[in-house]
N, C-alpha and C. Protein backbone atom coordinates (compact mmCIF):
# COMPACT_ATOMS: atom_id res chain seq x y z
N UNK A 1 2.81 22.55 -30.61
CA UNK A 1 1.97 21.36 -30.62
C UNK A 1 0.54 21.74 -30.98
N UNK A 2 0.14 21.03 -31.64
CA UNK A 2 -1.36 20.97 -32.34
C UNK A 2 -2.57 19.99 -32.06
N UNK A 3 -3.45 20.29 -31.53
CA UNK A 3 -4.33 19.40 -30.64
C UNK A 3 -5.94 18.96 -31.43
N UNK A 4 -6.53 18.32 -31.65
CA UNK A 4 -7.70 18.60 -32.47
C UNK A 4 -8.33 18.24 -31.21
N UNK A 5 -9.48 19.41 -31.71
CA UNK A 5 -10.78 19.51 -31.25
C UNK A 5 -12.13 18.58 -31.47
N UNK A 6 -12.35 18.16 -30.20
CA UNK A 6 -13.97 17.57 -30.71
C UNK A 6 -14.89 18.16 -30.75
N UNK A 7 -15.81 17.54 -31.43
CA UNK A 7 -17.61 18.16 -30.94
C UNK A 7 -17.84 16.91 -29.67
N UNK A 8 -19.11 17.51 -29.44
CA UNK A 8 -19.50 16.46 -28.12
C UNK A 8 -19.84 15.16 -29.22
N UNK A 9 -19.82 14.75 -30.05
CA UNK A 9 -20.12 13.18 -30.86
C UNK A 9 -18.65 12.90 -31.40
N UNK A 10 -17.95 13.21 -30.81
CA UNK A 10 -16.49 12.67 -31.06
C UNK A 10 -15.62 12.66 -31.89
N UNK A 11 -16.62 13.96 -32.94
CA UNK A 11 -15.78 13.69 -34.44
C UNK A 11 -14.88 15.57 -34.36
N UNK A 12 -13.85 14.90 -34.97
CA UNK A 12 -12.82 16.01 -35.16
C UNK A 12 -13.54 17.07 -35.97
N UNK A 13 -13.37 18.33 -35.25
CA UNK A 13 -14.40 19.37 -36.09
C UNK A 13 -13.26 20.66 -36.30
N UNK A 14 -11.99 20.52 -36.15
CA UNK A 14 -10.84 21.45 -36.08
C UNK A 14 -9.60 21.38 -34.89
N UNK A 15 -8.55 22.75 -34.56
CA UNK A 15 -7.62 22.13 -33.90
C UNK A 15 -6.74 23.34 -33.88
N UNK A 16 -6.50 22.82 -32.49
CA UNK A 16 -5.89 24.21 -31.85
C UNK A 16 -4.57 24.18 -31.48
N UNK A 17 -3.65 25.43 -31.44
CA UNK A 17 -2.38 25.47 -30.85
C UNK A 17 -1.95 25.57 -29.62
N UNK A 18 -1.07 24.78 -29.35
CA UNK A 18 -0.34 25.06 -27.79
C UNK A 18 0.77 25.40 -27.51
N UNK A 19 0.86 26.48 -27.03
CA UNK A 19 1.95 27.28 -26.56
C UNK A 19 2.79 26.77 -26.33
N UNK A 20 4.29 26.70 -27.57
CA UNK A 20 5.59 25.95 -27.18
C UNK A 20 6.15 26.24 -25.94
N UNK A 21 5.90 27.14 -25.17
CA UNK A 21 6.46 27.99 -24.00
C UNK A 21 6.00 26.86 -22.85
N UNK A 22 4.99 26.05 -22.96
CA UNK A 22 4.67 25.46 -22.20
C UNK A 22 5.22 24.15 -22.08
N UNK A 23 6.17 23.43 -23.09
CA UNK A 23 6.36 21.58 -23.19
C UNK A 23 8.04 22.14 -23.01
N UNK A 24 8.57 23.54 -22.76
CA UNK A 24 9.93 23.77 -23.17
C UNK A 24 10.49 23.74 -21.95
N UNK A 25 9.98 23.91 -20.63
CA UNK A 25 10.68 23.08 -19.49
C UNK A 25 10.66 21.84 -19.21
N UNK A 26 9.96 21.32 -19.67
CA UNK A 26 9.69 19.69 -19.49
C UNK A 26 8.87 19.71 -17.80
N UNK A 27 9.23 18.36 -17.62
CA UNK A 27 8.62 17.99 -16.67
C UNK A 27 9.39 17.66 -15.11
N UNK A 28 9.25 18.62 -14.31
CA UNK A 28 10.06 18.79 -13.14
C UNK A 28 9.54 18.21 -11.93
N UNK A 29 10.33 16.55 -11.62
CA UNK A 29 9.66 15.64 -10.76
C UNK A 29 9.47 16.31 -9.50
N UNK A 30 10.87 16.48 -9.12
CA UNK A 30 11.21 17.23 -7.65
C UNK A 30 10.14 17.99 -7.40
N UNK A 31 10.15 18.83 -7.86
CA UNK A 31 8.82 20.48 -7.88
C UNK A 31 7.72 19.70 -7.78
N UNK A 32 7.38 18.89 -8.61
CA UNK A 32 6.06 18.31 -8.33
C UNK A 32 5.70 17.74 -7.25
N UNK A 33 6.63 16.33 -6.85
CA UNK A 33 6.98 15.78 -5.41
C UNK A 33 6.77 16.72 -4.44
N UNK A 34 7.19 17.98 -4.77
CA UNK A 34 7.10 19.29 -3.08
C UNK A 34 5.89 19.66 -3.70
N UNK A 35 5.24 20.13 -4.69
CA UNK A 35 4.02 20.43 -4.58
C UNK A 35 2.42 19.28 -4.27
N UNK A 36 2.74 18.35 -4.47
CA UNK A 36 2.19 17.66 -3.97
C UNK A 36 2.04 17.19 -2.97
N UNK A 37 3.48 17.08 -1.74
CA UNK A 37 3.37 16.95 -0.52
C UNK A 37 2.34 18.55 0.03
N UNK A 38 2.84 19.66 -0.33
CA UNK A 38 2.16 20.67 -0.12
C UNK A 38 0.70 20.72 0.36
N UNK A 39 0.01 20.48 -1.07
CA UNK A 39 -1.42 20.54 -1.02
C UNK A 39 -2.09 19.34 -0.09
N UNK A 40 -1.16 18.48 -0.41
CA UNK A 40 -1.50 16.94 0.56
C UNK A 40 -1.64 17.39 2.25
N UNK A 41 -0.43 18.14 2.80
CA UNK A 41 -0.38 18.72 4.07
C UNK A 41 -1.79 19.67 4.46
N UNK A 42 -2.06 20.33 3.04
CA UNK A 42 -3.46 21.25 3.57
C UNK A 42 -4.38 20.91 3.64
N UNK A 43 -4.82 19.12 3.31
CA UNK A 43 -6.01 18.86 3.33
C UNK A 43 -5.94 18.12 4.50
N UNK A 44 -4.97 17.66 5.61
CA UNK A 44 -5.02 16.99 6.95
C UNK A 44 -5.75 18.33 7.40
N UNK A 45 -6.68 17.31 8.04
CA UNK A 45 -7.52 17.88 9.31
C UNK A 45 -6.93 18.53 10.72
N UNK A 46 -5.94 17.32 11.25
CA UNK A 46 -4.73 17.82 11.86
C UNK A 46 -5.78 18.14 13.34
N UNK A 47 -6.90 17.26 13.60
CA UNK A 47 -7.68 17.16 14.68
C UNK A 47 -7.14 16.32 15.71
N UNK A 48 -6.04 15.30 15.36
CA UNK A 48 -5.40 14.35 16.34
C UNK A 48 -5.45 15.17 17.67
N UNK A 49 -5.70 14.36 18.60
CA UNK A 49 -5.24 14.49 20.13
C UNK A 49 -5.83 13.71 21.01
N UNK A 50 -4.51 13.98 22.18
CA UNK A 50 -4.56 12.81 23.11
C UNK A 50 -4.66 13.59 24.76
N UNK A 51 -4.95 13.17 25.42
CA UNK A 51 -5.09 13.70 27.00
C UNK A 51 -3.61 13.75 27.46
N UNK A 52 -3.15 14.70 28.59
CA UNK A 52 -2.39 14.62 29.00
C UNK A 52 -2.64 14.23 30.77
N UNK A 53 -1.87 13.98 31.74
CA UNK A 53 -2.51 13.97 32.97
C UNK A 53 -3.06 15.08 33.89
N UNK A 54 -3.30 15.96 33.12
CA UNK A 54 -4.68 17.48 33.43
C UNK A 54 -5.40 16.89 33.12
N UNK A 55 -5.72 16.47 32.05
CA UNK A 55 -6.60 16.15 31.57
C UNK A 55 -7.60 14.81 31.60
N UNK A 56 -6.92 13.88 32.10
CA UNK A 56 -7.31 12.95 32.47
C UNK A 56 -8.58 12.84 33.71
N UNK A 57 -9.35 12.16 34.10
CA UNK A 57 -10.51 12.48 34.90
C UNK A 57 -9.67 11.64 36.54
N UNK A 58 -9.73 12.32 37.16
CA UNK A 58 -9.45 11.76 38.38
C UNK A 58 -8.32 11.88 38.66
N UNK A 59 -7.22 10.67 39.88
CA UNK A 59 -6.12 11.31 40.05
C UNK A 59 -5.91 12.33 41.08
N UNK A 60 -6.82 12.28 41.90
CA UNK A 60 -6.48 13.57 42.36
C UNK A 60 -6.09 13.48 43.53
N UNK A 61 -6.55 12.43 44.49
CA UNK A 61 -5.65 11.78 45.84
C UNK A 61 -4.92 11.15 45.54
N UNK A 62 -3.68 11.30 46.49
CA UNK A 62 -2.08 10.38 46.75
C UNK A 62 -2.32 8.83 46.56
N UNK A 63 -2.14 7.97 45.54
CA UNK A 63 -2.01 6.40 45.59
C UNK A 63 -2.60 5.44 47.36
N UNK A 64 -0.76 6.47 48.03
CA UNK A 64 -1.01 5.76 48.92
C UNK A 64 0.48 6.92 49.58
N UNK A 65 0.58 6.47 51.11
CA UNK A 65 1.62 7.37 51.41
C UNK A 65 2.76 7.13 51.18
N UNK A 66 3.79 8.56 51.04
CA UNK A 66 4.76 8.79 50.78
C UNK A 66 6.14 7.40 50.84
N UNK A 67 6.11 7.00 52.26
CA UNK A 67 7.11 6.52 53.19
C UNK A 67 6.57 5.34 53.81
N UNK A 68 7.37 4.64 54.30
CA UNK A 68 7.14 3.40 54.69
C UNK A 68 6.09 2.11 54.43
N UNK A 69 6.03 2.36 53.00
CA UNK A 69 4.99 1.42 52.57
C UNK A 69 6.02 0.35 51.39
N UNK A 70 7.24 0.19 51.02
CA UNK A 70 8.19 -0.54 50.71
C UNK A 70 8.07 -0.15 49.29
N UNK A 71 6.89 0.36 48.67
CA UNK A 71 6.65 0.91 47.41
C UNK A 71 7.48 2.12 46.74
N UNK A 72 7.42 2.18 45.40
CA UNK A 72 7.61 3.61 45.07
C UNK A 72 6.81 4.68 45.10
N UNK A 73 7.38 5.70 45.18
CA UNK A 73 6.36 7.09 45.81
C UNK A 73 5.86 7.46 44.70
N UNK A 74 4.39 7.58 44.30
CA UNK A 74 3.64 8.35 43.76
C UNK A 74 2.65 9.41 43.92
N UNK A 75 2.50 9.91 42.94
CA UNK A 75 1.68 11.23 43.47
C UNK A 75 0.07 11.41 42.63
N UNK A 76 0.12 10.65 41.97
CA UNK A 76 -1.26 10.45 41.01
C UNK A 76 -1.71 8.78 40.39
N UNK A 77 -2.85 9.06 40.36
CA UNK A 77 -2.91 7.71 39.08
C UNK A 77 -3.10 7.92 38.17
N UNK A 78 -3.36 8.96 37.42
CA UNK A 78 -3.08 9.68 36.14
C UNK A 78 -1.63 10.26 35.53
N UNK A 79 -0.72 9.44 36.48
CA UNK A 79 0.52 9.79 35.79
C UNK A 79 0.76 8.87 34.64
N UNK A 80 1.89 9.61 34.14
CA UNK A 80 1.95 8.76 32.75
C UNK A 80 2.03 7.61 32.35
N UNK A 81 2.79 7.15 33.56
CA UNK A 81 3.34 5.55 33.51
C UNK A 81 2.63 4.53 34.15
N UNK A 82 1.39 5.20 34.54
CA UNK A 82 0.16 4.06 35.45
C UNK A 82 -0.88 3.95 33.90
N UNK A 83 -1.14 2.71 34.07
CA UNK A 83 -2.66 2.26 33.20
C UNK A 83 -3.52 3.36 33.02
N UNK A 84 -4.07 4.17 32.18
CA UNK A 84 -5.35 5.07 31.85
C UNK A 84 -4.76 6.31 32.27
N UNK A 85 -3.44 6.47 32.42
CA UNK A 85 -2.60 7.75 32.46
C UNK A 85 -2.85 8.48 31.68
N UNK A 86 -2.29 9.74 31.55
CA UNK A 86 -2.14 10.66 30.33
C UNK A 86 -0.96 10.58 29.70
N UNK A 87 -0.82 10.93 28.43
CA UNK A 87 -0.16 10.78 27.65
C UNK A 87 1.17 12.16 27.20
N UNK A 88 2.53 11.47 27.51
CA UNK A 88 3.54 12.56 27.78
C UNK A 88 3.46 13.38 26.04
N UNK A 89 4.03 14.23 25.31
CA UNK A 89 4.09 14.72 24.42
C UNK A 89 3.34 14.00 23.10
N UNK A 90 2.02 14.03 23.79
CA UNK A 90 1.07 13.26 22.41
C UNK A 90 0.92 14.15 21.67
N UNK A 91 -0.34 13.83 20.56
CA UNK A 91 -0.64 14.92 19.41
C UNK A 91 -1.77 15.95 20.06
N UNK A 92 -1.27 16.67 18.97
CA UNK A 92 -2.31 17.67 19.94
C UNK A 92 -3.28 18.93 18.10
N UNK A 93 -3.80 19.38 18.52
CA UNK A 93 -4.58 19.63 17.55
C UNK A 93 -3.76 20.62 16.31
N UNK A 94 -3.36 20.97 15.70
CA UNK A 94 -2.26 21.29 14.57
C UNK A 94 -2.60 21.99 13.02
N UNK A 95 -1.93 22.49 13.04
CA UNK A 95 -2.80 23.50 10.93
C UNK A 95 -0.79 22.75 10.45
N UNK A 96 -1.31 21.43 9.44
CA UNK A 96 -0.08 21.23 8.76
C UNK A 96 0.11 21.80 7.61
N UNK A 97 -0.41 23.09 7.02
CA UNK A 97 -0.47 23.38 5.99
C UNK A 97 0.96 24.55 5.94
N UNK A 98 1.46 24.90 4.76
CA UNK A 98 2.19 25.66 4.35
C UNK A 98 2.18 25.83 2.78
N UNK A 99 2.52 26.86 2.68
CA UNK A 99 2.87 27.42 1.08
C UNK A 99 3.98 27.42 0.62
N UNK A 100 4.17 27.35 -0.99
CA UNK A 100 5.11 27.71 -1.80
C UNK A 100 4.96 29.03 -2.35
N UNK A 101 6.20 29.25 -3.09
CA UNK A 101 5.85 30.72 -3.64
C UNK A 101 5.21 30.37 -4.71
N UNK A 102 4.71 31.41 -4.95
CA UNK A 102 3.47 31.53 -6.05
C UNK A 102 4.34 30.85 -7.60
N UNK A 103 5.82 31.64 -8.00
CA UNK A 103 6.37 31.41 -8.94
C UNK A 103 6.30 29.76 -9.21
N UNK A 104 6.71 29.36 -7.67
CA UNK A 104 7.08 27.74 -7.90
C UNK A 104 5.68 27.04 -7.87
N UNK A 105 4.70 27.26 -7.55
CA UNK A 105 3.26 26.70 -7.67
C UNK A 105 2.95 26.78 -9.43
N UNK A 106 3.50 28.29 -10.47
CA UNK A 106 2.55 27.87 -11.57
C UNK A 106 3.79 27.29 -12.69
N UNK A 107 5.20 26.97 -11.93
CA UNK A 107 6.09 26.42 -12.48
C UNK A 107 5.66 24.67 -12.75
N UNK A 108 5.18 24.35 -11.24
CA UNK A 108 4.81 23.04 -11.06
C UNK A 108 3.80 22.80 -12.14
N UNK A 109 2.41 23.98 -12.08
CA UNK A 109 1.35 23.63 -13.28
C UNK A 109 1.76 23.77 -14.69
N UNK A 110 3.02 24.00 -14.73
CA UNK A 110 3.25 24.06 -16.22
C UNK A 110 4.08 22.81 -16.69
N UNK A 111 4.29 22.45 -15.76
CA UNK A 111 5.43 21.20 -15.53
C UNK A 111 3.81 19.84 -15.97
N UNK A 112 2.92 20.20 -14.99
CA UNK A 112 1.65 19.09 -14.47
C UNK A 112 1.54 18.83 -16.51
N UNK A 113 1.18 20.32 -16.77
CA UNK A 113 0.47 20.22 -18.22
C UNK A 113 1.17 19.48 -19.14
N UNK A 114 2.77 19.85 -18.62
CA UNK A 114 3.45 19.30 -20.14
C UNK A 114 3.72 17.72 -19.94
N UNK A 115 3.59 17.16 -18.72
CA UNK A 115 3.89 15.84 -18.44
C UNK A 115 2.47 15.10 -19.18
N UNK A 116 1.18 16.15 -19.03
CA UNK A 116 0.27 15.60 -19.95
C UNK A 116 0.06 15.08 -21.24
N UNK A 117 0.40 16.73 -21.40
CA UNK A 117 0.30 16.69 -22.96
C UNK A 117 1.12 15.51 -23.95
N UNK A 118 2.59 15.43 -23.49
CA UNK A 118 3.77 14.83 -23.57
C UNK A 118 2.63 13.24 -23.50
N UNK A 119 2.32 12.80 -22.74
CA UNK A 119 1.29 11.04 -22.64
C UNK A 119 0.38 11.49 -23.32
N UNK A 120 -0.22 12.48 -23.96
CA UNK A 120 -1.48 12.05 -24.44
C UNK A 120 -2.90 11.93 -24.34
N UNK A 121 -2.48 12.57 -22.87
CA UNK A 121 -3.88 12.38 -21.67
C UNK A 121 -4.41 13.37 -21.87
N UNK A 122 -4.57 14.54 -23.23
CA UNK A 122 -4.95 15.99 -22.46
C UNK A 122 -6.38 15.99 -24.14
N UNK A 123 -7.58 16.21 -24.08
CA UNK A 123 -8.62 15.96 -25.14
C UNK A 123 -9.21 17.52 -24.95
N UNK A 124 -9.74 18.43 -26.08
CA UNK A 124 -9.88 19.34 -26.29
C UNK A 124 -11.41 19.37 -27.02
N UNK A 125 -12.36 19.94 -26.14
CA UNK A 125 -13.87 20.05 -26.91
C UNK A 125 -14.16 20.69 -27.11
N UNK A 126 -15.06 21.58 -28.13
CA UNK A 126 -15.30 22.96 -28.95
C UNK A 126 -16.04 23.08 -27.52
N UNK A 127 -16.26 24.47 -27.27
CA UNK A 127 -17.61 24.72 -26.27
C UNK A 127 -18.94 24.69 -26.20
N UNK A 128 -19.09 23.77 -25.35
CA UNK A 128 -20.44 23.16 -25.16
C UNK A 128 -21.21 24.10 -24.22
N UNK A 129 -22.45 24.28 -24.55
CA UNK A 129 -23.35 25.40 -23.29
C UNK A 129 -24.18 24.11 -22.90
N UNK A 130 -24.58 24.19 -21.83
CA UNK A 130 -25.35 23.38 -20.94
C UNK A 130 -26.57 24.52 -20.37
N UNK A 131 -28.02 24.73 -21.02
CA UNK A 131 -28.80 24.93 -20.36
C UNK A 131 -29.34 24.78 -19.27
N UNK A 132 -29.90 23.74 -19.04
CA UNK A 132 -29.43 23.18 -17.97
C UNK A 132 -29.01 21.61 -17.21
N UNK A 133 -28.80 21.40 -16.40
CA UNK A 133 -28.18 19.96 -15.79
C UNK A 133 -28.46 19.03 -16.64
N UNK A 134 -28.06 18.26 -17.04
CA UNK A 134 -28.23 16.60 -18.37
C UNK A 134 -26.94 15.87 -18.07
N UNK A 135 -27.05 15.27 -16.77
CA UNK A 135 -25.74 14.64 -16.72
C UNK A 135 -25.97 13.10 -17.46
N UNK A 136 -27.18 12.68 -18.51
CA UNK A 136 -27.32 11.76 -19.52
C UNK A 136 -26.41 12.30 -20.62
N UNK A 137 -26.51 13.63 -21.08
CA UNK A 137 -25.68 14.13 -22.07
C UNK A 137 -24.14 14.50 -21.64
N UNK A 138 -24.19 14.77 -20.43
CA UNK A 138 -21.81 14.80 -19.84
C UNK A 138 -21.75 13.32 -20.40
N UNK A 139 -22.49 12.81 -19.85
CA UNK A 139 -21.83 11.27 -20.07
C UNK A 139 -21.90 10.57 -21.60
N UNK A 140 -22.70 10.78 -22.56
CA UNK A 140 -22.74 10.59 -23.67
C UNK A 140 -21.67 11.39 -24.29
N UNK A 141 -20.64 13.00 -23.86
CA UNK A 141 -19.95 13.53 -24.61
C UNK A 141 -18.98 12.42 -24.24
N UNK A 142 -18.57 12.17 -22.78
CA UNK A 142 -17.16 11.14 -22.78
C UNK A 142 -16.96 10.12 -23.06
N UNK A 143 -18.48 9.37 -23.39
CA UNK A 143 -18.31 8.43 -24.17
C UNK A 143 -17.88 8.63 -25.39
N UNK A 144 -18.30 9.67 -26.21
CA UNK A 144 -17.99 9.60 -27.59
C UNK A 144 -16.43 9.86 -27.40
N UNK A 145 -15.59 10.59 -26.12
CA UNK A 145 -14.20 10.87 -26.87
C UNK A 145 -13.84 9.95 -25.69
N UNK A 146 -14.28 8.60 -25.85
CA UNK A 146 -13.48 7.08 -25.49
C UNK A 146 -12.88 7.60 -24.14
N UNK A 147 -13.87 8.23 -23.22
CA UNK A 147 -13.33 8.40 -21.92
C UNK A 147 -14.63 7.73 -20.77
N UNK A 148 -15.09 7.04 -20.74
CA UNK A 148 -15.89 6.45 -20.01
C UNK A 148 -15.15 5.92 -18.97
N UNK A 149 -15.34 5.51 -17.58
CA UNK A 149 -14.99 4.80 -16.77
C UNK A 149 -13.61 5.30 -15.93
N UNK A 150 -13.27 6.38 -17.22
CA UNK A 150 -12.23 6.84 -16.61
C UNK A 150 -11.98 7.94 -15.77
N UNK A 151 -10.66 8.37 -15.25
CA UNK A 151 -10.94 9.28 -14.51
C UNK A 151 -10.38 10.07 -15.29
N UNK A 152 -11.28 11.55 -15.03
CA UNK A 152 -11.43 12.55 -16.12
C UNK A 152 -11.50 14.18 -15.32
N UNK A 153 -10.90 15.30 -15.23
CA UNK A 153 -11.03 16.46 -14.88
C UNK A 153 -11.47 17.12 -15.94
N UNK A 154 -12.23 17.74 -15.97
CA UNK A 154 -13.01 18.50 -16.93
C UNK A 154 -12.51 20.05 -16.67
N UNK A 155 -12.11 20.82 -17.92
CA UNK A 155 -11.57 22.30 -17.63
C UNK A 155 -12.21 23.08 -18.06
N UNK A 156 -13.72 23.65 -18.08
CA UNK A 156 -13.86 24.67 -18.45
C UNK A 156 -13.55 25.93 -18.43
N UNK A 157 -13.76 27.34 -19.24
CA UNK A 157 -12.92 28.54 -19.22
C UNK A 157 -12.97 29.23 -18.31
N UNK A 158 -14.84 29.14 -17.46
CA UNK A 158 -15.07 29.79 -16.44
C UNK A 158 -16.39 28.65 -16.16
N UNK A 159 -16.30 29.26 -14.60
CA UNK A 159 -17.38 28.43 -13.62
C UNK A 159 -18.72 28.48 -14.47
N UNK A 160 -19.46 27.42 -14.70
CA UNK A 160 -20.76 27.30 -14.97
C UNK A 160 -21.72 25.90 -14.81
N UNK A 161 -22.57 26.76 -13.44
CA UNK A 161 -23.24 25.75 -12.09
C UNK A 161 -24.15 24.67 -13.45
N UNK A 162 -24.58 25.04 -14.61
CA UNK A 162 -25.42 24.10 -15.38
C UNK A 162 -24.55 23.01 -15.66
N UNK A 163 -23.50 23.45 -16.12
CA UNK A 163 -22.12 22.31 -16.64
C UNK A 163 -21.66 21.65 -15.67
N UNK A 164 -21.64 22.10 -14.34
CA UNK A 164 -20.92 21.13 -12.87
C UNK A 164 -21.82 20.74 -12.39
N UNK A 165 -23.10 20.66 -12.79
CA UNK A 165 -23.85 19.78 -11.99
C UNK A 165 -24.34 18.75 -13.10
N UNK A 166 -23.82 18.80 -14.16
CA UNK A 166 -24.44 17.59 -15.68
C UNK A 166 -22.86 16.38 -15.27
N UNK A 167 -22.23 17.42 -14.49
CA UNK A 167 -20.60 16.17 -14.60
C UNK A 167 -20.58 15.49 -13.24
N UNK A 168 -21.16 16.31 -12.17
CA UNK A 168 -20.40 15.80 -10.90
C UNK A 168 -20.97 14.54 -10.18
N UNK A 169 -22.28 14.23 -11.24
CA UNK A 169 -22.30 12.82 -10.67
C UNK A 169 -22.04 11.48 -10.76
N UNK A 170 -20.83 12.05 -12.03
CA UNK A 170 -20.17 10.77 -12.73
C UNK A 170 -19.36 10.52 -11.83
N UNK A 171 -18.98 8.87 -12.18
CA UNK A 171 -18.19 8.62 -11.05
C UNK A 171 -16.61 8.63 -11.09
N UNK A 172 -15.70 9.57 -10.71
CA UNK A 172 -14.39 9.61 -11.09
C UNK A 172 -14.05 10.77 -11.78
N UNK A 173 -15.25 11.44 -12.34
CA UNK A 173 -14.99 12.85 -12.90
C UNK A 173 -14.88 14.26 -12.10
N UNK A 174 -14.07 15.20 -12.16
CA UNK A 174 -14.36 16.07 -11.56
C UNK A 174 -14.27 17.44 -12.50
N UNK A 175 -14.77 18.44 -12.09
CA UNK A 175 -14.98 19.96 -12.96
C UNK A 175 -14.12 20.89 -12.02
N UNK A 176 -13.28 21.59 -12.77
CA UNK A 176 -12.65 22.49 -12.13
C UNK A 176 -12.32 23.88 -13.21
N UNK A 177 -12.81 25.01 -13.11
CA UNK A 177 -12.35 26.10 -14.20
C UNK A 177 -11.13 26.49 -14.11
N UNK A 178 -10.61 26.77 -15.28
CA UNK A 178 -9.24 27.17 -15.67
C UNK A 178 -8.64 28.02 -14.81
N UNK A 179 -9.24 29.32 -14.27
CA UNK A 179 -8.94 30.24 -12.96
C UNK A 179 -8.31 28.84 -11.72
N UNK A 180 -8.73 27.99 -11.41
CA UNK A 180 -8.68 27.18 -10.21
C UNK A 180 -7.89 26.17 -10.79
N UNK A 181 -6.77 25.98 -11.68
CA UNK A 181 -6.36 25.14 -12.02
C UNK A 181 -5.29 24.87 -10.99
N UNK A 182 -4.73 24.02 -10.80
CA UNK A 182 -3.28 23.78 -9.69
C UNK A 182 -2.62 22.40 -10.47
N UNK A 183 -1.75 22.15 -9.72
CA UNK A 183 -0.85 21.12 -10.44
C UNK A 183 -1.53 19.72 -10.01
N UNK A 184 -1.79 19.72 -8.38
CA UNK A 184 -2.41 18.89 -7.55
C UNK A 184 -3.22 18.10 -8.65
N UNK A 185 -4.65 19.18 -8.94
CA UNK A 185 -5.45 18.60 -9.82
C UNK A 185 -5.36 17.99 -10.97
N UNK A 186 -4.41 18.44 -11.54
CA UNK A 186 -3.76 18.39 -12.89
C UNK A 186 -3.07 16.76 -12.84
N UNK A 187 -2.59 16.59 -11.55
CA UNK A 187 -2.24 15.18 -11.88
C UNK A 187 -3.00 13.82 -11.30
N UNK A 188 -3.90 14.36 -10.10
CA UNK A 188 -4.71 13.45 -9.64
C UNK A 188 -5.87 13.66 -10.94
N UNK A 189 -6.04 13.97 -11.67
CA UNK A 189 -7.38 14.25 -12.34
C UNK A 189 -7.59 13.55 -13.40
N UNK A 190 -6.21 12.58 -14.13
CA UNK A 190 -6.48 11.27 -14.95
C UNK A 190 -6.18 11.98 -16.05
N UNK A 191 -7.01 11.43 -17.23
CA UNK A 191 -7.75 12.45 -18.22
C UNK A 191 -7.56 13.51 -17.94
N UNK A 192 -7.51 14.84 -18.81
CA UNK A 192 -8.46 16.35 -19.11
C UNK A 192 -8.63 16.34 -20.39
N UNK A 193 -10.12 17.09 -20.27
CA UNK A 193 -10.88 17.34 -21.49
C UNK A 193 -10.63 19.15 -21.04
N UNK A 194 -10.13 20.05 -21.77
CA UNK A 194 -10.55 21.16 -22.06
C UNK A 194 -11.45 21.45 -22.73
N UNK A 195 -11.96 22.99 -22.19
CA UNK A 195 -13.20 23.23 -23.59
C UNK A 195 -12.00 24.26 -24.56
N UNK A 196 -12.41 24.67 -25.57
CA UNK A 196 -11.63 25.30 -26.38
C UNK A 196 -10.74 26.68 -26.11
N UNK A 197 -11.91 27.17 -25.09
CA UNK A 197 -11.50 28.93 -25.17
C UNK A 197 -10.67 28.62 -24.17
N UNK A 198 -11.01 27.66 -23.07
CA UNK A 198 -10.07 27.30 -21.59
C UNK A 198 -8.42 27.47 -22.83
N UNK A 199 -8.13 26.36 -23.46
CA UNK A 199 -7.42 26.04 -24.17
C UNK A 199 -6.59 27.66 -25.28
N UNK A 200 -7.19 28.35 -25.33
CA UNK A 200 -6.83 29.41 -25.86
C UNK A 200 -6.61 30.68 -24.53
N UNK A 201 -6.71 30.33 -23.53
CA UNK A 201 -6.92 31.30 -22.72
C UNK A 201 -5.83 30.54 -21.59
N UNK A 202 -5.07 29.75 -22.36
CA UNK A 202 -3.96 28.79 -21.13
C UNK A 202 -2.76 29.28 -20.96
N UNK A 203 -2.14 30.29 -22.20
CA UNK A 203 -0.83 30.86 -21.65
C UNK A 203 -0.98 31.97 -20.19
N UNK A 204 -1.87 32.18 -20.25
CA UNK A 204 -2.41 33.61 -19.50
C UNK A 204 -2.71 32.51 -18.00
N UNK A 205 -3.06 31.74 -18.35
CA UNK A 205 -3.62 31.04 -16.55
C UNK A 205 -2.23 30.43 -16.20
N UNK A 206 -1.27 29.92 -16.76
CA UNK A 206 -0.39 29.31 -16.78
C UNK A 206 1.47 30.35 -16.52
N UNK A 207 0.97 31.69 -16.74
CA UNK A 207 1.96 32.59 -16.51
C UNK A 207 2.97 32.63 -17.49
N UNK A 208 3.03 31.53 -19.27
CA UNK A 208 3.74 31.92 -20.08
C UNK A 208 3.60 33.28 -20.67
N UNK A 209 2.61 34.05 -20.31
CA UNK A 209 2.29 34.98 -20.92
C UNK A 209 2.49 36.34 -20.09
């Protein structure tokens, strides 16, 4: 597959190849479905919790006595089953996170890419240097390649703080370098605009290589 390249004014200035190795598994729902529950699990906080009757404040003298009062016998008012009790097997504070193997994580991102590429969603820009911050000029490049309003992940080849701070105050866009790519992103991220070398440097991040 053959992709053309923009300049930042939207006009086709050449055009690059993409690694058949990458659209030749297609697109693997299942894998994705588990990788997405995945990353979804690592971003709960997983702070929930509830008191139990330790924990509860008070409680600490007998209701009332044992025997001959026609009642049932209790031993707290912080038991579970009285008003402002504690709570029997509530939540309690928790890490819901877990991993996949690595294989099946850059299976999923190769799966993320080709479900892209395959719609159409994936735009390729020669490399742009950003001296410094002009997030008037991020936003004038996505206008020109008819991506305004939208939601857009931006891939550059490597981290550069001038370029993520010209994008990150658009609204709906996010910057992530090719090293940090995941599938997660890849499909919450709308749009991608690659820059070129990202784009030449994708069998290698992607493990066809």
């Amino acid at each position: 597959m053959e992709l053309d390249v923009y300049n930042e004014k939207g006009e086709v200035v050449g055009s690059v190849e993409v690694d058949d190795d990458l659209l030749r598994e297609g697109v693997r729902y299942r894998l994705l479905a588990e990788v997405v529950r995945m990353y979804e699990a690592r971003r709960r906080a997983g702070t929930h919790s509830t008191k139990t009757r330790g924990e509860r404040r008070g409680g600490g003298r007998k209701p009332w006595r044992q025997k001959g009062t026609g009642r049932a016998r209790h031993g707290s008012r912080r038991s579970p089953i009285w008003r402002k009790g504690g709570v029997v097997f509530g939540p309690k504070p928790k890490d819901y996170s877990y991993r996949l193997p690595r294989k099946a994580l850059k299976k999923a991102l190769r799966s993320a890419l080709c479900g892209k590429l395959l719609d159409g969603e994936v735009r390729v820009l020669e490399d742009v240097r950003f001296e410094e911050p002009k997030t008037k000029r991020a936003a004038a490049i996505l206008a020109a390649l008819g991506l305004s309003g939208s939601r857009v992940l931006v891939v550059p080849a490597e981290h550069d703080a001038a370029l993520y701070r010209s994008f990150r105050n658009i609204p709906r866009v996010s910057v992530l370098p090719l090293g940090q790519l995941n599938a997660y992103e890849v499909l919450r991220g709308g749009r991608i605009v690659f820059w070129r070398s990202a784009v030449e440097r994708l069998p290698e991040a992607v493990g066809t290589r």
